[in-house]
C-alpha atoms as a PDB file:
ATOM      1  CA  UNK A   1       1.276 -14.466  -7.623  1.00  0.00           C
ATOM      2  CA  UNK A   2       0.413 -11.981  -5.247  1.00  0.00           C
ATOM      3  CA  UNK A   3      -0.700  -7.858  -4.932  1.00  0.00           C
ATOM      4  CA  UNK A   4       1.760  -4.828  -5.437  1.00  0.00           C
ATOM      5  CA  UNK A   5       2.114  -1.412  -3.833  1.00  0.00           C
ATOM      6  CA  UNK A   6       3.237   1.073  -6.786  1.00  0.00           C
ATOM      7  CA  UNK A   7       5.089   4.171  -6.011  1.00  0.00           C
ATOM      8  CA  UNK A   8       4.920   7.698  -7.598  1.00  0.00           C
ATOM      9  CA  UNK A   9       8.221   6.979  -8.853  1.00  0.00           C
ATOM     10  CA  UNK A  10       7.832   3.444 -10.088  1.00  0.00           C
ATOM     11  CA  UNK A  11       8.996   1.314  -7.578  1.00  0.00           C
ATOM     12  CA  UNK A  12       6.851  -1.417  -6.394  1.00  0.00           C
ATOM     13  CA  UNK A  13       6.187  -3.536  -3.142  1.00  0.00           C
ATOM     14  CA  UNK A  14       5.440  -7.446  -3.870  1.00  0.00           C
ATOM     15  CA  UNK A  15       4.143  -9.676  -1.367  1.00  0.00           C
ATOM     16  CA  UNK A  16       2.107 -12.840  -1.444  1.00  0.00           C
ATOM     17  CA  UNK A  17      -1.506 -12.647  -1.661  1.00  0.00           C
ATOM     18  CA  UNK A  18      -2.274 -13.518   2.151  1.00  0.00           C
ATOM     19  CA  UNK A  19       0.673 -11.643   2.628  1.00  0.00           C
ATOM     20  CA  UNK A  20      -0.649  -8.257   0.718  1.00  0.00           C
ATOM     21  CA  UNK A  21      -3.725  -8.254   2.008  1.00  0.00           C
ATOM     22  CA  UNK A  22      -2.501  -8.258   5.692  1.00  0.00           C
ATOM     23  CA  UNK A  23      -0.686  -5.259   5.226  1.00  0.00           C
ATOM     24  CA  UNK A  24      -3.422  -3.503   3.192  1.00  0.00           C
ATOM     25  CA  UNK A  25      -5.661  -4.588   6.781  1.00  0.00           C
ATOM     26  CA  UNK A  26      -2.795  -3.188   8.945  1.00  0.00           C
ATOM     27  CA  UNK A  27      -2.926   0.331   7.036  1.00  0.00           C
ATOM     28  CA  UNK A  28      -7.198   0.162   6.780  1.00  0.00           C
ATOM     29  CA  UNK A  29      -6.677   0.034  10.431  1.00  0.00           C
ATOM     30  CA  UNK A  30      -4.541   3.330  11.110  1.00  0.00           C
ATOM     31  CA  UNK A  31      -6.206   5.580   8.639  1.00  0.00           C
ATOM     32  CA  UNK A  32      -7.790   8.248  10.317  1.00  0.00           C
ATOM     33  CA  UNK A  33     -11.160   8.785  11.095  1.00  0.00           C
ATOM     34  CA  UNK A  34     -12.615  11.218   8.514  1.00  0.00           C
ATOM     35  CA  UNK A  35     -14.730  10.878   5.640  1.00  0.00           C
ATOM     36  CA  UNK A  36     -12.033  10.885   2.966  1.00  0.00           C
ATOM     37  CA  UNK A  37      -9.547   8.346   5.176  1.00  0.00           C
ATOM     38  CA  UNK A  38     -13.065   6.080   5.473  1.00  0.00           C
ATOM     39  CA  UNK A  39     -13.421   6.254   1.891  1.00  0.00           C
ATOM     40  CA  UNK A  40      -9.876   5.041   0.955  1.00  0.00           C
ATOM     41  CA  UNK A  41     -10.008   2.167   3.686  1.00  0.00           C
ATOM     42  CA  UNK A  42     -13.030   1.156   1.870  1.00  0.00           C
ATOM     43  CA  UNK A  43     -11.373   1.665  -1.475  1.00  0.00           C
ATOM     44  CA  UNK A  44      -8.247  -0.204   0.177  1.00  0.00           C
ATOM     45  CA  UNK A  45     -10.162  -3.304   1.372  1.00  0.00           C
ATOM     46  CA  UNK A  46     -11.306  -4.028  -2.174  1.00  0.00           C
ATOM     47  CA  UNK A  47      -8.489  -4.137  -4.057  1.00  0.00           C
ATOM     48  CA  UNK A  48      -7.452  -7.050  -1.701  1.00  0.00           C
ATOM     49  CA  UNK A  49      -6.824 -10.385  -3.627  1.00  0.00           C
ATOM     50  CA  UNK A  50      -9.166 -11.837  -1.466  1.00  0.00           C
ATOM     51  CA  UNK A  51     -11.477  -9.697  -2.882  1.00  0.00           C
ATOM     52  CA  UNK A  52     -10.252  -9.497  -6.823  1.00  0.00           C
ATOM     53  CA  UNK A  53      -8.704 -13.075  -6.378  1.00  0.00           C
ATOM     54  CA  UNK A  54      -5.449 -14.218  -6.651  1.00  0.00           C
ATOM     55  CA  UNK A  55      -2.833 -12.199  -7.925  1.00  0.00           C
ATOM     56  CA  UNK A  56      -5.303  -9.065  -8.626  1.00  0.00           C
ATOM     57  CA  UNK A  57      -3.811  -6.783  -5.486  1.00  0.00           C
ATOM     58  CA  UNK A  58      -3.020  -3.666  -6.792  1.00  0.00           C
ATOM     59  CA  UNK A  59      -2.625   0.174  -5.657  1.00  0.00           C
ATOM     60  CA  UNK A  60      -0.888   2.251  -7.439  1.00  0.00           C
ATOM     61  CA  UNK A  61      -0.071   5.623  -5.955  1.00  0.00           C
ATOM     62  CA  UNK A  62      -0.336   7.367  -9.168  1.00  0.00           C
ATOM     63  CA  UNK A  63      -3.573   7.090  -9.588  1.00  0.00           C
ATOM     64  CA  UNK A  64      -4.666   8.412  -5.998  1.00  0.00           C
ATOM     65  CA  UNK A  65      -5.714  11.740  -5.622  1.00  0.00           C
ATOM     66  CA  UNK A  66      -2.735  13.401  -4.087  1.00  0.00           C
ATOM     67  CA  UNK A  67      -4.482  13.472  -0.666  1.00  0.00           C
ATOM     68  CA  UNK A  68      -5.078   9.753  -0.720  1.00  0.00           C
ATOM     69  CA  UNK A  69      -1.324   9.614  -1.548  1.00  0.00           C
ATOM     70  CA  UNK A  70      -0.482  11.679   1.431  1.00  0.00           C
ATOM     71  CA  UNK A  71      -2.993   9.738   3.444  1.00  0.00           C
ATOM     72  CA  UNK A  72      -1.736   6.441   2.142  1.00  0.00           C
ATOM     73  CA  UNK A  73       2.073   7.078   2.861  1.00  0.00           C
ATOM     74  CA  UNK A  74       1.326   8.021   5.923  1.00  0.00           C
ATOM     75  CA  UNK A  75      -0.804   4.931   7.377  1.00  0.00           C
ATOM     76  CA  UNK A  76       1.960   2.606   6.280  1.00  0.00           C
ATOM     77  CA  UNK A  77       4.289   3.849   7.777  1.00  0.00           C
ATOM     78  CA  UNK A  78       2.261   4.034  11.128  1.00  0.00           C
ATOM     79  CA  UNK A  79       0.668   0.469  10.248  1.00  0.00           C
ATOM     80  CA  UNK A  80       4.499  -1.002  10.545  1.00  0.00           C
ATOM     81  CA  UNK A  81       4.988   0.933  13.482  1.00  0.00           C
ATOM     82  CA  UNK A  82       2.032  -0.984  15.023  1.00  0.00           C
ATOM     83  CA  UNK A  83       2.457  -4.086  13.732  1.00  0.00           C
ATOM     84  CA  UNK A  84       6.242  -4.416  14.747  1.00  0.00           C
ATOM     85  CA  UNK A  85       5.003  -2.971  18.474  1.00  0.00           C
ATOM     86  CA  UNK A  86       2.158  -5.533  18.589  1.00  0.00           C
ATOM     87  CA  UNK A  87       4.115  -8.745  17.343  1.00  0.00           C
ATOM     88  CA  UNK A  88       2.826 -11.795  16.063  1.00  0.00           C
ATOM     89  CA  UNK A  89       0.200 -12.125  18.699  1.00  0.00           C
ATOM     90  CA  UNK A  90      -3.147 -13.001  17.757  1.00  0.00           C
ATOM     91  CA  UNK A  91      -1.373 -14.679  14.660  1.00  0.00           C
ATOM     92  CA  UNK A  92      -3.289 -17.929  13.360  1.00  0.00           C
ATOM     93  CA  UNK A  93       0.101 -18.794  12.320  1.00  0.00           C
ATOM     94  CA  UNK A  94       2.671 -16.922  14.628  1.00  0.00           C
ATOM     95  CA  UNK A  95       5.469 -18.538  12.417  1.00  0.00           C
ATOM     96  CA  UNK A  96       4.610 -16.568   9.213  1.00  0.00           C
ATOM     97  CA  UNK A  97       4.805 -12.863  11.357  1.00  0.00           C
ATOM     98  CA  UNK A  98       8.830 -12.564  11.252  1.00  0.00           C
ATOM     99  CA  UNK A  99       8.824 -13.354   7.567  1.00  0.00           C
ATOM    100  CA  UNK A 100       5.685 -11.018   7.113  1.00  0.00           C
ATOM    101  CA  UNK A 101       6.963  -7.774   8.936  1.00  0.00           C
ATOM    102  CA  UNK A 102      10.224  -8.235   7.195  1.00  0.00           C
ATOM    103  CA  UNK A 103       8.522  -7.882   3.734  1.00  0.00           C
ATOM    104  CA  UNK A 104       6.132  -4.734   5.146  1.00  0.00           C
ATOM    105  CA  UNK A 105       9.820  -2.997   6.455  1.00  0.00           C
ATOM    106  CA  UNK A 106      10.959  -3.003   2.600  1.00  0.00           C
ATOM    107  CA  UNK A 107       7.132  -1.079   2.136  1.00  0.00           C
ATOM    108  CA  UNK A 108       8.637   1.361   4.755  1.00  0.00           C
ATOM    109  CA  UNK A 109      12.354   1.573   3.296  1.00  0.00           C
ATOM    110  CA  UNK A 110      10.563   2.293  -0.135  1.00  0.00           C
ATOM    111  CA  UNK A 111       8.848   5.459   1.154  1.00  0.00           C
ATOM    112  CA  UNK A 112      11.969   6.517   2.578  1.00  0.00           C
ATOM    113  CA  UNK A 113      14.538   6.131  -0.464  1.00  0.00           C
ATOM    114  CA  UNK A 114      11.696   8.089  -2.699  1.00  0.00           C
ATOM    115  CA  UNK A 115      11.292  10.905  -0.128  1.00  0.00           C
ATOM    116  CA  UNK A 116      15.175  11.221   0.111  1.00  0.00           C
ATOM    117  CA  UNK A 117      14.614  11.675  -4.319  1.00  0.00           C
ATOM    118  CA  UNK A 118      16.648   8.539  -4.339  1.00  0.00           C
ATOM    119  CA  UNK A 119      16.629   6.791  -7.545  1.00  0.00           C
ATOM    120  CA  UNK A 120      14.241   3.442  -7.859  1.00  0.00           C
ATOM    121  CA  UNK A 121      17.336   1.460  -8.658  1.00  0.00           C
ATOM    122  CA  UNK A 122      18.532   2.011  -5.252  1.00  0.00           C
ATOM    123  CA  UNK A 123      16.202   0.200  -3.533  1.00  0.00           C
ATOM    124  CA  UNK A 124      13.443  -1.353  -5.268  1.00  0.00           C
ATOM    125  CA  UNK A 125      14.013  -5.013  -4.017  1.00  0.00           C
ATOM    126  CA  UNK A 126      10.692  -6.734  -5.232  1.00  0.00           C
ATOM    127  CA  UNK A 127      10.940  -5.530  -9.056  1.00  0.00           C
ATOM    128  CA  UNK A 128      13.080  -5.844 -11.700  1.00  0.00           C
ATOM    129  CA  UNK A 129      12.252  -2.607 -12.889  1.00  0.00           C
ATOM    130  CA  UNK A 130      10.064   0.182 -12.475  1.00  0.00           C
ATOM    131  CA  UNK A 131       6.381   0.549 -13.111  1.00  0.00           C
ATOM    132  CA  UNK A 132       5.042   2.747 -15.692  1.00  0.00           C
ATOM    133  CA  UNK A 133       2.469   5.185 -14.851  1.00  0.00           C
ATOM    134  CA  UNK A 134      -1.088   4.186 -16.512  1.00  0.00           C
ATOM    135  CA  UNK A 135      -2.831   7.234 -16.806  1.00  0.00           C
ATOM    136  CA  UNK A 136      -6.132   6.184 -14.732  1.00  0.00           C
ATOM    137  CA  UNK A 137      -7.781   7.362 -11.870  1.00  0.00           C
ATOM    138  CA  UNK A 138      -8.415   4.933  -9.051  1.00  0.00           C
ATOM    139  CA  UNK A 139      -9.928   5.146  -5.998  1.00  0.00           C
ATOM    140  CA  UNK A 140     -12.181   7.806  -4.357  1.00  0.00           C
ATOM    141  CA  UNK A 141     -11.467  11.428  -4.334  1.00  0.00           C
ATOM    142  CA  UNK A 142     -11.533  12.238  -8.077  1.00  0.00           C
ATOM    143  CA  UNK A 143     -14.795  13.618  -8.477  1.00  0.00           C
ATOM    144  CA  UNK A 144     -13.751  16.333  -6.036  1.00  0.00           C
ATOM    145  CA  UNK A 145     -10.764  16.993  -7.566  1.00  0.00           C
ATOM    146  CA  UNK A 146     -12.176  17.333 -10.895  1.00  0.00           C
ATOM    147  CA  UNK A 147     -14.723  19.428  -9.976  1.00  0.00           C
ATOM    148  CA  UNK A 148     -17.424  17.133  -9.936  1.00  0.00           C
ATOM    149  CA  UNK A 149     -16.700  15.337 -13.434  1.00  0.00           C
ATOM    150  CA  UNK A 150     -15.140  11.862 -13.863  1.00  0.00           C
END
């Protein structure tokens, strides 16, 4: 068991749950400082597994306002930035870094193959298939969107 990262397009990131919620830290960390980025971190830290419990990580892209999208793709792709810079220092367990930022490069590869339109089958190493959009609205942002209504 552990959380997922869904993509726009289907495609989905799988990591353990310790695993999950230390990238979703790594991103909280990068977002930038304005009301809407605070509003996602906070959004971000509770759909940690930690949080929901064990296999219960889940954001899924589609349901973002497009903003917190933008916002979203954006951090992780700094956060691994960071994170590969930094190293496994400060690391309870230094030994489980190289395995860790491994996994969180695939998150990075991901964004890339669906901003080069290239099909999920091309690279979509954690799934067997693609994820089906749901229809909902998660996280903050919608009420603006919609004008005020939910």
């Amino acid at each position: 068991m552990g959380g997922f990262i869904v993509f726009t397009d289907g495609r989905a990131y799988s990591a353990t749950n310790w695993a999950y919620d230390a990238v979703i830290e790594a991103i909280v960390q990068v977002l930038p400082d304005t009301d809407e980025a605070k509003a996602l971190a906070d959004w971000l830290l509770n759909q940690r597994s930690c949080v929901l419990g064990p296999g219960m990580g889940r954001v899924d892209l589609l349901e973002l306002t497009p903003m917190n999208q933008s916002l979203l793709l954006q951090a992780i792709q700094f956060a691994y930035c960071n994170e590969k810079e930094r190293g496994p220092e400060g690391w309870t367990n230094p030994e489980s870094w190289p395995p860790w930022i491994q996994r969180f490069s695939d998150l990075v590869k991901m964004i890339e193959s669906m901003q080069r339109g290239e099909s999920p089958d091309q690279f979509n190493p954690h799934m067997r298939g693609v994820s089906r959009a749901t229809g909902r609205r998660s996280g903050p942002g919608w009420d603006i969107v919609s004008g005020g209504a939910q």
